[in-house]
PDB file of N, CA and C in Angstrom:
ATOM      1  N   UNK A   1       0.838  -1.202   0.000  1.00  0.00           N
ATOM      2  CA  UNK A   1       0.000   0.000   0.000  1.00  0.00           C
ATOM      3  C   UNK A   1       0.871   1.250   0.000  1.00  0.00           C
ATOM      4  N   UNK A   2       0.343   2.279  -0.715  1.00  0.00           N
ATOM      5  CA  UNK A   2       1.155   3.445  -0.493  1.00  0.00           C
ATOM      6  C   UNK A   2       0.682   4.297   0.268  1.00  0.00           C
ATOM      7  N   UNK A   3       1.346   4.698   0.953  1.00  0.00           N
ATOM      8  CA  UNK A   3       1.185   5.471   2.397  1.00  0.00           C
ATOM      9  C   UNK A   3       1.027   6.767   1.793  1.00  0.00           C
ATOM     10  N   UNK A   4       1.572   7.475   0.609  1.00  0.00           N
ATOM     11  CA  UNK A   4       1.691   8.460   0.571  1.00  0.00           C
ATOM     12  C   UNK A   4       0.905   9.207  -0.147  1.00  0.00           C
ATOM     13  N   UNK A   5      -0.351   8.415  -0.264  1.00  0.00           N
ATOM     14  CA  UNK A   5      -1.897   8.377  -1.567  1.00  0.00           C
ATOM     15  C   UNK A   5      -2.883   8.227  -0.080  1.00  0.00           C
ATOM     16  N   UNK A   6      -4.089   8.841  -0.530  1.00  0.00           N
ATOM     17  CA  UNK A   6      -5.147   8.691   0.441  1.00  0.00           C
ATOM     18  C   UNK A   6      -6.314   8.444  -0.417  1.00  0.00           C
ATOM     19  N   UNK A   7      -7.245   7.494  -0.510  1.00  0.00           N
ATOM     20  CA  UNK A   7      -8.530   7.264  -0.912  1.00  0.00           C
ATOM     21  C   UNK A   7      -9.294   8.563  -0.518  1.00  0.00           C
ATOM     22  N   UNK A   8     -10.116   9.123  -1.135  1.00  0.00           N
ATOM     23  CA  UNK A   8     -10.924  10.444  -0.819  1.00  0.00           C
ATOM     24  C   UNK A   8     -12.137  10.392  -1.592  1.00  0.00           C
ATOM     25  N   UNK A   9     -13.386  11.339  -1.568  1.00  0.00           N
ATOM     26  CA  UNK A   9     -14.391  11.697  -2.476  1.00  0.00           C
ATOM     27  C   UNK A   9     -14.172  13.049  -2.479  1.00  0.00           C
ATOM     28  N   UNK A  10     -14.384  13.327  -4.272  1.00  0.00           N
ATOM     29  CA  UNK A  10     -14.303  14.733  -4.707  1.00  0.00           C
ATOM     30  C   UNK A  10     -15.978  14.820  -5.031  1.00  0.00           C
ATOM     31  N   UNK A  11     -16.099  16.169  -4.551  1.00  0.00           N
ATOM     32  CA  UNK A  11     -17.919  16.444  -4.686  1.00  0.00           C
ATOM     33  C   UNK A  11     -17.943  17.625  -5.189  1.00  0.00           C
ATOM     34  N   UNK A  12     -18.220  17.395  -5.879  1.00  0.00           N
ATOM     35  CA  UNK A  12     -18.781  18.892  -7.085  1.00  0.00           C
ATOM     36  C   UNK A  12     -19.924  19.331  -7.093  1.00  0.00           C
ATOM     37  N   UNK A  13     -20.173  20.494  -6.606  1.00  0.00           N
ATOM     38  CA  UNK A  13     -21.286  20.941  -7.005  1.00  0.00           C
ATOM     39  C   UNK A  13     -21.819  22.086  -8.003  1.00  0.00           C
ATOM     40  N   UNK A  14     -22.801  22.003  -8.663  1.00  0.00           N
ATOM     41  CA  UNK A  14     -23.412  23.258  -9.998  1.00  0.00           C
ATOM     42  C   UNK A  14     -23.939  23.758  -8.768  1.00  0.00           C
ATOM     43  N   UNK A  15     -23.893  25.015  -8.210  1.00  0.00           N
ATOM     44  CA  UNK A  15     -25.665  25.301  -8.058  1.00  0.00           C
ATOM     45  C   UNK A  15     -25.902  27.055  -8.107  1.00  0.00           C
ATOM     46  N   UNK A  16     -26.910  27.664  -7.871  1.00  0.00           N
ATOM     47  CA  UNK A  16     -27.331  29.121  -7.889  1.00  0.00           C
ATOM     48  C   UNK A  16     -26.977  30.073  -7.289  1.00  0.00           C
ATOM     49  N   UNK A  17     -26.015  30.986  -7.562  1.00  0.00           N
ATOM     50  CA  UNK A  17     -25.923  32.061  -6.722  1.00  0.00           C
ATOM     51  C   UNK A  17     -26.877  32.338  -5.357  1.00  0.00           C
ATOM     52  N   UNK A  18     -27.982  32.459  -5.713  1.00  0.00           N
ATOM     53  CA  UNK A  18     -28.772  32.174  -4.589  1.00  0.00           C
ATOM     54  C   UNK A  18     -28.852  31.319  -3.961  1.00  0.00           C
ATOM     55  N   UNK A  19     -28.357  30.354  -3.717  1.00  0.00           N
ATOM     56  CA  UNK A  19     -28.528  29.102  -2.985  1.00  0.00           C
ATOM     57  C   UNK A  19     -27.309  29.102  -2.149  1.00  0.00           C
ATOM     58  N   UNK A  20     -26.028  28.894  -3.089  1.00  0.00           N
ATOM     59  CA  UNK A  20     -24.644  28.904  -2.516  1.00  0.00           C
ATOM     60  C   UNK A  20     -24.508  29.342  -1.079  1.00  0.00           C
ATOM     61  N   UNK A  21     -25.055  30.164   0.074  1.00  0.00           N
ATOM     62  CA  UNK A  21     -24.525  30.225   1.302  1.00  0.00           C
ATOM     63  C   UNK A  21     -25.502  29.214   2.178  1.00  0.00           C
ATOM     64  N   UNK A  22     -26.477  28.644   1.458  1.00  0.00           N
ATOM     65  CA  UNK A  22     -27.016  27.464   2.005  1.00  0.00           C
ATOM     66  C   UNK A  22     -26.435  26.074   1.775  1.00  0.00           C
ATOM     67  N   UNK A  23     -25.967  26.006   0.788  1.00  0.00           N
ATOM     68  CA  UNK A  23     -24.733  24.903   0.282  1.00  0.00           C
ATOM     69  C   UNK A  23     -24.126  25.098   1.556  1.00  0.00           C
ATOM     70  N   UNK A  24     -23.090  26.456   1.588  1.00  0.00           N
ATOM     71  CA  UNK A  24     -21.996  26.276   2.301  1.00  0.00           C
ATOM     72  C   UNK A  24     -22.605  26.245   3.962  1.00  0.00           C
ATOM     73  N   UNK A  25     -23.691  26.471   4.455  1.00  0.00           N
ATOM     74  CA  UNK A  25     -24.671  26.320   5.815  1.00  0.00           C
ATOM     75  C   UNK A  25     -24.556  24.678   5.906  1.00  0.00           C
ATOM     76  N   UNK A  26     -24.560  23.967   4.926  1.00  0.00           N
ATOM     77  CA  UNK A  26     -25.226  22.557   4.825  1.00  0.00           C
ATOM     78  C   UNK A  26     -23.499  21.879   5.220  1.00  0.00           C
ATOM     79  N   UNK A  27     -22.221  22.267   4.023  1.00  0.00           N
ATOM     80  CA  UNK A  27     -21.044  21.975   4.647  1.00  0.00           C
ATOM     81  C   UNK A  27     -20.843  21.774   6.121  1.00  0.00           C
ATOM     82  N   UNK A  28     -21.013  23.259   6.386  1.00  0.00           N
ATOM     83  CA  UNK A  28     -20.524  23.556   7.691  1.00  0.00           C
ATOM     84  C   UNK A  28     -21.103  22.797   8.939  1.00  0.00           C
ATOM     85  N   UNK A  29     -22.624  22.458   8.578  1.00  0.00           N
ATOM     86  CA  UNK A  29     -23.104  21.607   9.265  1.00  0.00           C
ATOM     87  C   UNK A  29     -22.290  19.785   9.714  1.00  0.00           C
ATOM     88  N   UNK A  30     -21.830  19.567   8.507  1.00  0.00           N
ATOM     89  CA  UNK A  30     -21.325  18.000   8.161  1.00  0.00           C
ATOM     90  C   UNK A  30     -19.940  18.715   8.344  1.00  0.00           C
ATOM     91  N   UNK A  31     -19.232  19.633   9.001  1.00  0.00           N
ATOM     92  CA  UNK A  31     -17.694  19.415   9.319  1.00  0.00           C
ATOM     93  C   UNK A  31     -16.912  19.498   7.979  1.00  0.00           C
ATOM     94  N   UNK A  32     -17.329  19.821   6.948  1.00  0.00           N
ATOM     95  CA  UNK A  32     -16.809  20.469   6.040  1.00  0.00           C
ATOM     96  C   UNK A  32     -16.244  21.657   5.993  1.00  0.00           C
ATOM     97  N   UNK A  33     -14.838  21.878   6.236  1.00  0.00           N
ATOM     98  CA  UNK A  33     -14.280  22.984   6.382  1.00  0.00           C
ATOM     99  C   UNK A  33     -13.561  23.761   5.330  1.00  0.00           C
ATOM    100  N   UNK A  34     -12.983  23.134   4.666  1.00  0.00           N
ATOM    101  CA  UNK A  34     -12.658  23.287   3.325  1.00  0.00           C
ATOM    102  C   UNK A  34     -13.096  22.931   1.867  1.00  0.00           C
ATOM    103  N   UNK A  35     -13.148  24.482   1.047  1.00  0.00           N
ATOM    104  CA  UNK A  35     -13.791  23.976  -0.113  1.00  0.00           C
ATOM    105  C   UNK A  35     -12.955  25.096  -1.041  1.00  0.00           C
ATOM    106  N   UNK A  36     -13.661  24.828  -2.366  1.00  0.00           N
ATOM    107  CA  UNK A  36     -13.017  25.870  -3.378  1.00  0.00           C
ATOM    108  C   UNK A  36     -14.164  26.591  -4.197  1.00  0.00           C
ATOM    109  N   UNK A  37     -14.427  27.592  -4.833  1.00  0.00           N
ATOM    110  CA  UNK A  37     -15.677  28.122  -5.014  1.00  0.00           C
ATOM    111  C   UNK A  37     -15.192  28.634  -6.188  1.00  0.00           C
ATOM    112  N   UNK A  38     -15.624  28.551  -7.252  1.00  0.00           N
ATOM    113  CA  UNK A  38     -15.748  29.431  -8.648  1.00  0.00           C
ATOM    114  C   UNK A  38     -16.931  29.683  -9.069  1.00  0.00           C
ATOM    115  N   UNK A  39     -16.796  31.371  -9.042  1.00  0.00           N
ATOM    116  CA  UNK A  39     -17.964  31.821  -9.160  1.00  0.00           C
ATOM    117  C   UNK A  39     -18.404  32.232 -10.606  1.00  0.00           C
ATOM    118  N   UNK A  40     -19.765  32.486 -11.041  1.00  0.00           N
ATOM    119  CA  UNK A  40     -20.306  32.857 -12.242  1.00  0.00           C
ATOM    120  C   UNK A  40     -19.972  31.869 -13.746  1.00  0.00           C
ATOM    121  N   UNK A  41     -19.860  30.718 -13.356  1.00  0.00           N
ATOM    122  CA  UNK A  41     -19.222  29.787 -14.485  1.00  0.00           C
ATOM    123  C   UNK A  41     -20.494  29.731 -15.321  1.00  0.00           C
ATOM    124  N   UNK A  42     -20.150  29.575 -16.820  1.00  0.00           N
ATOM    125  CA  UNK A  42     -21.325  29.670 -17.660  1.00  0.00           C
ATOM    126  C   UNK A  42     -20.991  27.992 -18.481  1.00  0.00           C
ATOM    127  N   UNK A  43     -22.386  27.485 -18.686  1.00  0.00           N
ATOM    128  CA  UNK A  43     -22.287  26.446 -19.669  1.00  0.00           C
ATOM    129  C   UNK A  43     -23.515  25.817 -20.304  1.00  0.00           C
ATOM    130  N   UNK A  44     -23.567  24.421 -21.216  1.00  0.00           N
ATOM    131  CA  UNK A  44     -25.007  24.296 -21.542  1.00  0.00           C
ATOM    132  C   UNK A  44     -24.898  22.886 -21.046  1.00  0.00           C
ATOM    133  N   UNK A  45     -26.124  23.082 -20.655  1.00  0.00           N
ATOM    134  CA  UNK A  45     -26.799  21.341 -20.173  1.00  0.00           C
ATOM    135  C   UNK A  45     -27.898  21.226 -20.664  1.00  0.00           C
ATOM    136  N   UNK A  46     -28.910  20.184 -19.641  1.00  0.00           N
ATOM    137  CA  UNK A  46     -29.961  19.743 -20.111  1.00  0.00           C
ATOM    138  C   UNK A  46     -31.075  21.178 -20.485  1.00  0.00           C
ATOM    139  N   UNK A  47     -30.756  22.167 -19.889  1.00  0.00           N
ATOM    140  CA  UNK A  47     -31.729  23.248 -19.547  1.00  0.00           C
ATOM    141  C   UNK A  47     -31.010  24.494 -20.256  1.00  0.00           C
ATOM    142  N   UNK A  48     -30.114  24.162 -21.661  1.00  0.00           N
ATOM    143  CA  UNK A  48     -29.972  25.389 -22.819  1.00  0.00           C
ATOM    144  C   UNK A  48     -28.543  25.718 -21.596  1.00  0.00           C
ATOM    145  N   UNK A  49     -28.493  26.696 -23.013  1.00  0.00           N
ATOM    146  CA  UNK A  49     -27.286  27.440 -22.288  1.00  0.00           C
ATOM    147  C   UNK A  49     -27.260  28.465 -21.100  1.00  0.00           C
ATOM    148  N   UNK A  50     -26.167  27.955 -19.991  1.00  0.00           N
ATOM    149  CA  UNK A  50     -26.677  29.495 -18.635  1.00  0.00           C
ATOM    150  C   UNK A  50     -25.862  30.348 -18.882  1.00  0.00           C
ATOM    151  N   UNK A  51     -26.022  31.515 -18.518  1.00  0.00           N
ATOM    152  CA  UNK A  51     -25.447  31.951 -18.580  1.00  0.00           C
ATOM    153  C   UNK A  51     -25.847  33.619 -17.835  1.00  0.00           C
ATOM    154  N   UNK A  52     -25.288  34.266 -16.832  1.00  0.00           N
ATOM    155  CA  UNK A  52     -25.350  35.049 -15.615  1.00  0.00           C
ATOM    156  C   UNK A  52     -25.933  36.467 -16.337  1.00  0.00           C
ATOM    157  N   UNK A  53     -26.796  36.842 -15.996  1.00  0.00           N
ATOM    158  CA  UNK A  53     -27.131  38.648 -16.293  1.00  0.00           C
ATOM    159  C   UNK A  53     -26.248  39.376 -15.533  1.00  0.00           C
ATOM    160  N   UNK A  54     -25.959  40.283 -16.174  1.00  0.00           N
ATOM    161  CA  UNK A  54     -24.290  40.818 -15.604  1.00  0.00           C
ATOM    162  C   UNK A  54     -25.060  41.918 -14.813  1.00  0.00           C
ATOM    163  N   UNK A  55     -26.163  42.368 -14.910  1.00  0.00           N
ATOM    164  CA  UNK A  55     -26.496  43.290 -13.747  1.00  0.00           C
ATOM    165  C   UNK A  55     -27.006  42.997 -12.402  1.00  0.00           C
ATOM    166  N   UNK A  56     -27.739  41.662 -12.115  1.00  0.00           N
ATOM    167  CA  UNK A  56     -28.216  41.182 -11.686  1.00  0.00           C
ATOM    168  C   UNK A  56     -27.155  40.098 -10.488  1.00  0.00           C
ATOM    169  N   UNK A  57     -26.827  39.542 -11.177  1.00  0.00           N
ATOM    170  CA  UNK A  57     -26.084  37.970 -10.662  1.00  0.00           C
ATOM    171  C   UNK A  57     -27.171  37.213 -10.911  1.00  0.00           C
ATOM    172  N   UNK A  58     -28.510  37.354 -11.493  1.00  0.00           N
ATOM    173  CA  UNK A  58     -29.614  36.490 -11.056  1.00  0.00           C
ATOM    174  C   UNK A  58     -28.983  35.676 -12.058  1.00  0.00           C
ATOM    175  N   UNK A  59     -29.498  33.968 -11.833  1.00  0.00           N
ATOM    176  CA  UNK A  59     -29.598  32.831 -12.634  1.00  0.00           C
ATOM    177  C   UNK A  59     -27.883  32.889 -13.042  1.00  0.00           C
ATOM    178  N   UNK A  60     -27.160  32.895 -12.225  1.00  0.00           N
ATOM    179  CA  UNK A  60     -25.618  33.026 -12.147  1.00  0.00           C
ATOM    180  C   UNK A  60     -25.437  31.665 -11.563  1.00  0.00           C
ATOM    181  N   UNK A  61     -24.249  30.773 -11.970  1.00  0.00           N
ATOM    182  CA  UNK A  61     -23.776  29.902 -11.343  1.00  0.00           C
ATOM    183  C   UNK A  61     -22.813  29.484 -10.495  1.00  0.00           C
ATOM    184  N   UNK A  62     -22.654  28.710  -9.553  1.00  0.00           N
ATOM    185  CA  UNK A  62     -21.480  28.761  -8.975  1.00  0.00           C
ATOM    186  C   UNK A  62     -20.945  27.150  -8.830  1.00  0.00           C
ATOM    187  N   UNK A  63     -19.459  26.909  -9.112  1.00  0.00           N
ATOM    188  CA  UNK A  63     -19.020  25.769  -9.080  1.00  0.00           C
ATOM    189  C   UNK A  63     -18.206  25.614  -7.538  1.00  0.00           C
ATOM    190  N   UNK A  64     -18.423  24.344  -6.761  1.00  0.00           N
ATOM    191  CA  UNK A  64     -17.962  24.491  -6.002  1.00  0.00           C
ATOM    192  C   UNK A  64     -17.751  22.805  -5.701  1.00  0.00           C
ATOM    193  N   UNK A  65     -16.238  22.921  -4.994  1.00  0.00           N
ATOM    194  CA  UNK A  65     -15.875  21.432  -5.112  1.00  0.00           C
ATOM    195  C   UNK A  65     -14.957  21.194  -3.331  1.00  0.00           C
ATOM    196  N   UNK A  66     -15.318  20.123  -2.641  1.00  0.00           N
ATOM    197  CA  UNK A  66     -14.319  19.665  -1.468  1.00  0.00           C
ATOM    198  C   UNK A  66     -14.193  18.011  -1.885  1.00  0.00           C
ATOM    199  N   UNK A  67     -13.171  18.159  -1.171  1.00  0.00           N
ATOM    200  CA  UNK A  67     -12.421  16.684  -0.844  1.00  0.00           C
ATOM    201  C   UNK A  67     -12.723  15.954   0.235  1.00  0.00           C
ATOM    202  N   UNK A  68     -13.207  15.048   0.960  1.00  0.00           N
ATOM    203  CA  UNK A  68     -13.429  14.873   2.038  1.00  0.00           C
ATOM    204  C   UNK A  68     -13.373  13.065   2.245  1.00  0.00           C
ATOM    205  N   UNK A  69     -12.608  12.277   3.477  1.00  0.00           N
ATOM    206  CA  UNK A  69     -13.019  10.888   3.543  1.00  0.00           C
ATOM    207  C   UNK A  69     -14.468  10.178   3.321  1.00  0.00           C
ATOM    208  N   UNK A  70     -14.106   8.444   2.951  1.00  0.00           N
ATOM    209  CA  UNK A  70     -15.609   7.954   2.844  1.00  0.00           C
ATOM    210  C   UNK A  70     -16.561   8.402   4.024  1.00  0.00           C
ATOM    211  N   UNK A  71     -16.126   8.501   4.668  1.00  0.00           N
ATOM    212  CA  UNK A  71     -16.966   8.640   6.489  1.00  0.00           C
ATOM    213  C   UNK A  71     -17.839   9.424   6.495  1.00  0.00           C
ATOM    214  N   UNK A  72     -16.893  11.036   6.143  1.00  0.00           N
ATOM    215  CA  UNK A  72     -17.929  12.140   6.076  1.00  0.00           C
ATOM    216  C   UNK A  72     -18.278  12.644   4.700  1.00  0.00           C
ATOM    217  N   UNK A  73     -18.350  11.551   3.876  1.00  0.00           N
ATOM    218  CA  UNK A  73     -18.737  11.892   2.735  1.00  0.00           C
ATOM    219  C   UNK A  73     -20.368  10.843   2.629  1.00  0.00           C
ATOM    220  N   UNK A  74     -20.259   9.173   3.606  1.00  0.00           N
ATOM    221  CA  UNK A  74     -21.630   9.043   3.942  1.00  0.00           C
ATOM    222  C   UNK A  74     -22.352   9.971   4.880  1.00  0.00           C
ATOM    223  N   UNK A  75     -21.772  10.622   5.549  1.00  0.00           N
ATOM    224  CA  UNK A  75     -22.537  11.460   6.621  1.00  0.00           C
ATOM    225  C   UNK A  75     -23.569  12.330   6.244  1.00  0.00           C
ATOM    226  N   UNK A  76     -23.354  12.826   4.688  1.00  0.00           N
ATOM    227  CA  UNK A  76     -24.248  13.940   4.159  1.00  0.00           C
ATOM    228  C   UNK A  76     -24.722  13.542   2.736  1.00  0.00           C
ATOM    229  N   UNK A  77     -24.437  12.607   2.466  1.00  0.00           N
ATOM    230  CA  UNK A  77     -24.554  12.222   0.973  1.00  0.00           C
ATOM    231  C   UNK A  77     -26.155  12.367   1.248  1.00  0.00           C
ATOM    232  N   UNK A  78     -26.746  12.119   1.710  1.00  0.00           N
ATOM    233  CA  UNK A  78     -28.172  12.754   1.818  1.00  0.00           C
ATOM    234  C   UNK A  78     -28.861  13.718   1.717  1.00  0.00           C
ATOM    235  N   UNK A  79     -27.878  14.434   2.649  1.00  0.00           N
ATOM    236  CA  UNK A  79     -28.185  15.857   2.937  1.00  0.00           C
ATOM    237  C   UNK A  79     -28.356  16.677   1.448  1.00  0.00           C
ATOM    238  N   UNK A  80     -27.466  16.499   0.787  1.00  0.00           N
ATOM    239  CA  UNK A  80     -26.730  17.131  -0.780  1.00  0.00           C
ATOM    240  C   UNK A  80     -27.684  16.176  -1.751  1.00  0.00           C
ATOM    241  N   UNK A  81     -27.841  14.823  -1.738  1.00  0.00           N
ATOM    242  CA  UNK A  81     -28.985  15.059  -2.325  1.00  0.00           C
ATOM    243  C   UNK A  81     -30.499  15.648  -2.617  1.00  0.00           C
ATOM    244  N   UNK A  82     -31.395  15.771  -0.818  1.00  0.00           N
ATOM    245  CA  UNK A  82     -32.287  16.723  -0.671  1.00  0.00           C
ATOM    246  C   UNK A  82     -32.074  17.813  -0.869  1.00  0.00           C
ATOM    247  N   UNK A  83     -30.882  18.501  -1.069  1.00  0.00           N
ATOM    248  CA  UNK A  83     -30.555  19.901  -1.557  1.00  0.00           C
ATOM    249  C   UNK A  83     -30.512  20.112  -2.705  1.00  0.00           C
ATOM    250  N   UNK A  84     -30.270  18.867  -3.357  1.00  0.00           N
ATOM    251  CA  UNK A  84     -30.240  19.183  -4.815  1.00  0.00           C
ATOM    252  C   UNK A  84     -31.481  19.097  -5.709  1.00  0.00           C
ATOM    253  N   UNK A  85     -32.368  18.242  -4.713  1.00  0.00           N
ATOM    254  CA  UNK A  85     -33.685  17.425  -5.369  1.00  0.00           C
ATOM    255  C   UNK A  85     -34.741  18.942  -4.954  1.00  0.00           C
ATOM    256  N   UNK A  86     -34.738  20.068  -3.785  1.00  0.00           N
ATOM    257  CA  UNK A  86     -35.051  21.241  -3.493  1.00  0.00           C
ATOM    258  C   UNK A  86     -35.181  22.475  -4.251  1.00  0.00           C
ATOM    259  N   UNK A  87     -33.519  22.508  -4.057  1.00  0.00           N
ATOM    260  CA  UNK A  87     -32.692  24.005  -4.543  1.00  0.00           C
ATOM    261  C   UNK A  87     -32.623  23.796  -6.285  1.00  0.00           C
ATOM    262  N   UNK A  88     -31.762  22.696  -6.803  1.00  0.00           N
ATOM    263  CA  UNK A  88     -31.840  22.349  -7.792  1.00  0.00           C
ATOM    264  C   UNK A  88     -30.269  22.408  -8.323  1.00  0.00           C
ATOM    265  N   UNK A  89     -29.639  22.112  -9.083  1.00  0.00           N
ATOM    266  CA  UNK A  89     -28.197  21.939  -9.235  1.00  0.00           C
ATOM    267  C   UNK A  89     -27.445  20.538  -9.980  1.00  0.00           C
ATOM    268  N   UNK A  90     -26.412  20.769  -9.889  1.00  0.00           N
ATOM    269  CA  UNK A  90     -25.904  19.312  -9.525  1.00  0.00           C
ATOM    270  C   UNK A  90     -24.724  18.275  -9.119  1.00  0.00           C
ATOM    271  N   UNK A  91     -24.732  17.491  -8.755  1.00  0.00           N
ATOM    272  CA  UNK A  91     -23.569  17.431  -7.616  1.00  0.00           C
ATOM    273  C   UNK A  91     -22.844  15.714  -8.668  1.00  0.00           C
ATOM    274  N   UNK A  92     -21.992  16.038  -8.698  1.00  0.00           N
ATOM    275  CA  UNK A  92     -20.685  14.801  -9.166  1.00  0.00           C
ATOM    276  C   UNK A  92     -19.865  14.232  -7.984  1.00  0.00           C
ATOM    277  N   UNK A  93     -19.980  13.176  -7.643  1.00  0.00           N
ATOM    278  CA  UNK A  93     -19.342  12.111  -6.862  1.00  0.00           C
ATOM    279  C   UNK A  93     -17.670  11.505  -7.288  1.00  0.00           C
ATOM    280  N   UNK A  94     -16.856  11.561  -7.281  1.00  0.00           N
ATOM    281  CA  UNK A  94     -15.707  11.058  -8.215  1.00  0.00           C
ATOM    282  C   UNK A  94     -14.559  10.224  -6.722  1.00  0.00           C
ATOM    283  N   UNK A  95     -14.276   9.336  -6.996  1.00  0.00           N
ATOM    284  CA  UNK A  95     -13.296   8.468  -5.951  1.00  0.00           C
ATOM    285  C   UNK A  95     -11.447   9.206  -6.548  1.00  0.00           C
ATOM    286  N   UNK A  96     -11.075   9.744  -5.558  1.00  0.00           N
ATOM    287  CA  UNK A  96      -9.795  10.644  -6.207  1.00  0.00           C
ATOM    288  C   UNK A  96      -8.911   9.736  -4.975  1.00  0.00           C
ATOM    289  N   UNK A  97      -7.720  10.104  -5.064  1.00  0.00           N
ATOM    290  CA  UNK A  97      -6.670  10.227  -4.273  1.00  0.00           C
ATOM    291  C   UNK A  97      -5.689  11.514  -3.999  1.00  0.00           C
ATOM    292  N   UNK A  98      -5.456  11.407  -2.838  1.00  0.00           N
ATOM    293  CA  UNK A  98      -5.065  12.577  -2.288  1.00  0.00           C
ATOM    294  C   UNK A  98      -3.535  12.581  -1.524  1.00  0.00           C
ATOM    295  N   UNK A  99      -2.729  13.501  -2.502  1.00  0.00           N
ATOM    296  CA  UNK A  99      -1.261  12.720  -2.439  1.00  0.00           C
ATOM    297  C   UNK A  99      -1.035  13.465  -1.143  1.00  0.00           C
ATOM    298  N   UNK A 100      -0.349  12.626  -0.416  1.00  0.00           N
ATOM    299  CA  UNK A 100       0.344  13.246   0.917  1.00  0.00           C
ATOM    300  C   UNK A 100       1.892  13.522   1.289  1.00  0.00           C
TER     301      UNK A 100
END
């Protein structure tokens, strides 16, 4: 085994300017302390192309991604789905390693 690799989950999330400090309410709840946030990202999915009204922020997106063990990544995998199935968004699951 290599000691110097860590098994991890990377969690991505799409979701709404408006929503985003409830995302990060929902983290903070599950001991999520660290994350990375890119804001106003534009793209097309199932629902046409998004893309942010520059006066507004309305219907603006925000990408936001943490790393976290299996443990506390079952702890909320719930949580982030009722948030997503709510608020609306969407969240990517990916098994990474995390060099140490």
């Amino acid at each position: 085994k290599n000691d110097k690799m860590k098994n991890m989950k990377k969690i991505e999330v799409i979701v709404e300017t408006v929503y985003l400090n409830r995302l990060l309410d929902l983290f903070k709840q599950k001991e999520i302390t660290g994350y990375t946030i890119i804001p106003d990202i534009q793209g097309c999915g199932g629902h046409g192309l998004k893309m942010a009204d520059d006066v507004t922020d309305v219907f603006s997106n925000n990408y936001i991604f943490t790393v976290c063990d299996e443990e506390k990544f079952l702890f909320m995998i719930e949580d982030i789905r009722s948030f997503i199935k709510k608020y609306g968004g969407k969240c990517i699951i990916t098994d990474v390693m995390l060099l140490q």
